[in-house]
C-alpha atoms as a PDB file:
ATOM      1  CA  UNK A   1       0.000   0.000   0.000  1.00  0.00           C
ATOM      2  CA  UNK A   2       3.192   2.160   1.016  1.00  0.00           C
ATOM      3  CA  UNK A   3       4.301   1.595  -2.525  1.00  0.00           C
ATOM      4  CA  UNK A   4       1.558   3.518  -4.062  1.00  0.00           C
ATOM      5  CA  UNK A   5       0.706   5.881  -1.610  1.00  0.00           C
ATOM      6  CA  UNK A   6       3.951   8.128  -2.199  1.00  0.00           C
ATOM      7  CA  UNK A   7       3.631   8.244  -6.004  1.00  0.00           C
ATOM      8  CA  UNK A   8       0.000   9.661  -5.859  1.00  0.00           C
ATOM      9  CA  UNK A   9       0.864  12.229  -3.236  1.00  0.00           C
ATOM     10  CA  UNK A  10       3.843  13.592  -5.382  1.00  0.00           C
ATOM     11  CA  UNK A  11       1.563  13.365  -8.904  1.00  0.00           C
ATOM     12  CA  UNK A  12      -1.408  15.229  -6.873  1.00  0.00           C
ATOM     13  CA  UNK A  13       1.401  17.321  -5.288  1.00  0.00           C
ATOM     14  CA  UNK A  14       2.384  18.222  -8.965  1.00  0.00           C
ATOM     15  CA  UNK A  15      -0.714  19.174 -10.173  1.00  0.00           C
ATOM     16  CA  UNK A  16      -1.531  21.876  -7.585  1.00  0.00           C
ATOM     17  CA  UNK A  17      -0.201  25.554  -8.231  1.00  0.00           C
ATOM     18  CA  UNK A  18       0.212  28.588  -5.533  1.00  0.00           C
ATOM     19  CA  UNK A  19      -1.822  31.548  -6.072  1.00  0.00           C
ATOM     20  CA  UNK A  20      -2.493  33.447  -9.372  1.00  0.00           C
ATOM     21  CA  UNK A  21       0.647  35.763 -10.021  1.00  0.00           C
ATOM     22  CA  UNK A  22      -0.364  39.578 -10.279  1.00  0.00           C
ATOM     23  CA  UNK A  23      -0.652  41.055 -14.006  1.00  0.00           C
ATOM     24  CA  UNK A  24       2.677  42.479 -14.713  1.00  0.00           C
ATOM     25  CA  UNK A  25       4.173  41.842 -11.723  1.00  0.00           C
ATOM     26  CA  UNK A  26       7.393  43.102 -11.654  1.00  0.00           C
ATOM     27  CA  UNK A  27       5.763  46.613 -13.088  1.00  0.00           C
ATOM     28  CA  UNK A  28       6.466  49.589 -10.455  1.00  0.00           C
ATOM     29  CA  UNK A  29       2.689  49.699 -10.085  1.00  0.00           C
ATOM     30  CA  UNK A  30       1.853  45.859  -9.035  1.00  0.00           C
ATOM     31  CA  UNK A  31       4.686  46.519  -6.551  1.00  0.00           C
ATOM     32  CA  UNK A  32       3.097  49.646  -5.227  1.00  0.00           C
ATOM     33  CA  UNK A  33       0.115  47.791  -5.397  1.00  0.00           C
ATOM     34  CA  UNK A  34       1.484  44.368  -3.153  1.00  0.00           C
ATOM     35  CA  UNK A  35       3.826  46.434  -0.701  1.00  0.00           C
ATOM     36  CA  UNK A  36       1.327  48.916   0.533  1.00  0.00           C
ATOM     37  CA  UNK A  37      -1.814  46.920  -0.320  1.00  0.00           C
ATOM     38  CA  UNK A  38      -0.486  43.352   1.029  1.00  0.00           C
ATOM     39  CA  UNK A  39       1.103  44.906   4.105  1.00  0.00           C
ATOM     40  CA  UNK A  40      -1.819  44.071   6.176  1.00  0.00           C
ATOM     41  CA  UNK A  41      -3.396  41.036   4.900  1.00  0.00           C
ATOM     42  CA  UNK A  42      -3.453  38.746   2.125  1.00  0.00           C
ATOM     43  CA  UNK A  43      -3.286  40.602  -1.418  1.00  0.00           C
ATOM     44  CA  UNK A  44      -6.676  39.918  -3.729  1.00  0.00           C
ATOM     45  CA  UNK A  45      -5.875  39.545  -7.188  1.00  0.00           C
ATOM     46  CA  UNK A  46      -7.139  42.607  -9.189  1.00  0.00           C
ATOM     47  CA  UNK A  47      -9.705  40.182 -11.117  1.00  0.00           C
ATOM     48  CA  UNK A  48     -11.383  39.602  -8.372  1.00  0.00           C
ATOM     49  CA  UNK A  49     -13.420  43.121  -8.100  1.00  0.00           C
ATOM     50  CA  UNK A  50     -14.765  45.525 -10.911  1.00  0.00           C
ATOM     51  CA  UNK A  51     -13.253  48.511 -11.012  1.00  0.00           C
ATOM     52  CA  UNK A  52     -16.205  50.538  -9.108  1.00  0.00           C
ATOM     53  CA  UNK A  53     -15.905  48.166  -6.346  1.00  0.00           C
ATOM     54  CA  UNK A  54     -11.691  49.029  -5.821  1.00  0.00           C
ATOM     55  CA  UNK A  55     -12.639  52.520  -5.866  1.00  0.00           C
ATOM     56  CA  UNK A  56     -14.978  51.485  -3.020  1.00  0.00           C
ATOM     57  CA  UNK A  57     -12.683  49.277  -1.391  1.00  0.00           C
ATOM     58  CA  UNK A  58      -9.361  51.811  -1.714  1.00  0.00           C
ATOM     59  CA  UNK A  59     -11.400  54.423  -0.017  1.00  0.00           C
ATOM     60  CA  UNK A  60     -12.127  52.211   2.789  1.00  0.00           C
ATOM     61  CA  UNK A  61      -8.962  50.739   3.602  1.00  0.00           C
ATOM     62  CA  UNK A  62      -7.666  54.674   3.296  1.00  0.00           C
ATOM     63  CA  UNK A  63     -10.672  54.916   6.007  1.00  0.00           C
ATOM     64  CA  UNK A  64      -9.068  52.187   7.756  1.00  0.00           C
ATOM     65  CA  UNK A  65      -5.515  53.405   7.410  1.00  0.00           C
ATOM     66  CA  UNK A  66      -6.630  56.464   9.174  1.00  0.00           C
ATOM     67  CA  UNK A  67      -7.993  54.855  11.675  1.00  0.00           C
ATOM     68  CA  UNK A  68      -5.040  52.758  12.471  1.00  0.00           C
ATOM     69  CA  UNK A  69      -3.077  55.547  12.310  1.00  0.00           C
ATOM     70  CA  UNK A  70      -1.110  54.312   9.434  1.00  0.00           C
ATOM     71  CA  UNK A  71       0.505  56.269   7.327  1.00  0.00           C
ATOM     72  CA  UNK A  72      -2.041  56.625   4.399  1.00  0.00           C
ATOM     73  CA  UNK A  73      -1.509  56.497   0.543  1.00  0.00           C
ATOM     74  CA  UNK A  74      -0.484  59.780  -1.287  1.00  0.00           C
ATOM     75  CA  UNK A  75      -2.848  61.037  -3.714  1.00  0.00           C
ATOM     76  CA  UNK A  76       0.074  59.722  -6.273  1.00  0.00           C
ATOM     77  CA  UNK A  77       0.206  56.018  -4.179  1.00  0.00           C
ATOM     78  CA  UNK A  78      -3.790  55.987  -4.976  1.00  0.00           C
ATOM     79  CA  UNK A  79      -3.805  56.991  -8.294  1.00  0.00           C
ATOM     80  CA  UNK A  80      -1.117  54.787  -9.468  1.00  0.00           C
ATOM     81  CA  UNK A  81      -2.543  51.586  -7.346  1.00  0.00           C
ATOM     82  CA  UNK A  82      -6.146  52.389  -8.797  1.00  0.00           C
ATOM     83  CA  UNK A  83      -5.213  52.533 -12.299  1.00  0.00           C
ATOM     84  CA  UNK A  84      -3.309  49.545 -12.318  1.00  0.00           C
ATOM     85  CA  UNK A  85      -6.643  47.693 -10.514  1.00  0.00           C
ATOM     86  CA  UNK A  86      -8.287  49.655 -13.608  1.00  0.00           C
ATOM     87  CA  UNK A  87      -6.457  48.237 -16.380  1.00  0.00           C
ATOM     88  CA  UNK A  88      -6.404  44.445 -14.418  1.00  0.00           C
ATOM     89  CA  UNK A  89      -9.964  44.413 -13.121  1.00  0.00           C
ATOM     90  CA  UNK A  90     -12.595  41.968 -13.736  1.00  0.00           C
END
């Protein structure tokens, strides 16, 4: 039973993959986007909204920066992170 066991783990092992890169992710814009976006928590893939709901969802975690008293993002930071959700959304 041994015999088999270890040979379907690795094959099922194989066939798994981690998470879905970013789009473009070595662009200065996905790295904006993961270091100040994926400080706090796991990063969402920019597929996973529409574009109206990461302009909802920036402004709240700039709401929540604030009231963590973290430093929040520039009006550059924002602009940059929301047009690269823009061009990657769902």
């Amino acid at each position: 039973m041994k015999k088999f066991l270890i040979p379907l783990i690795v094959g099922i092992t194989a066939c798994t993959t981690g998470p879905t890169p970013l789009p473009d992710a070595r662009s200065p814009a996905a790295e904006l986007y993961a270091t100040r976006c994926g400080s706090c928590h796991s990063l969402p893939h920019p597929r996973r909204l529409h574009y109206r709901e990461w302009q909802q969802m920036v402004a709240l975690m700039q709401q929540r920066m604030q009231e963590r008293h973290m430093t929040p993002l520039t009006d550059k930071e924002r602009a940059i992170i929301l047009n690269y959700l823009q061009d990657h959304a769902r």
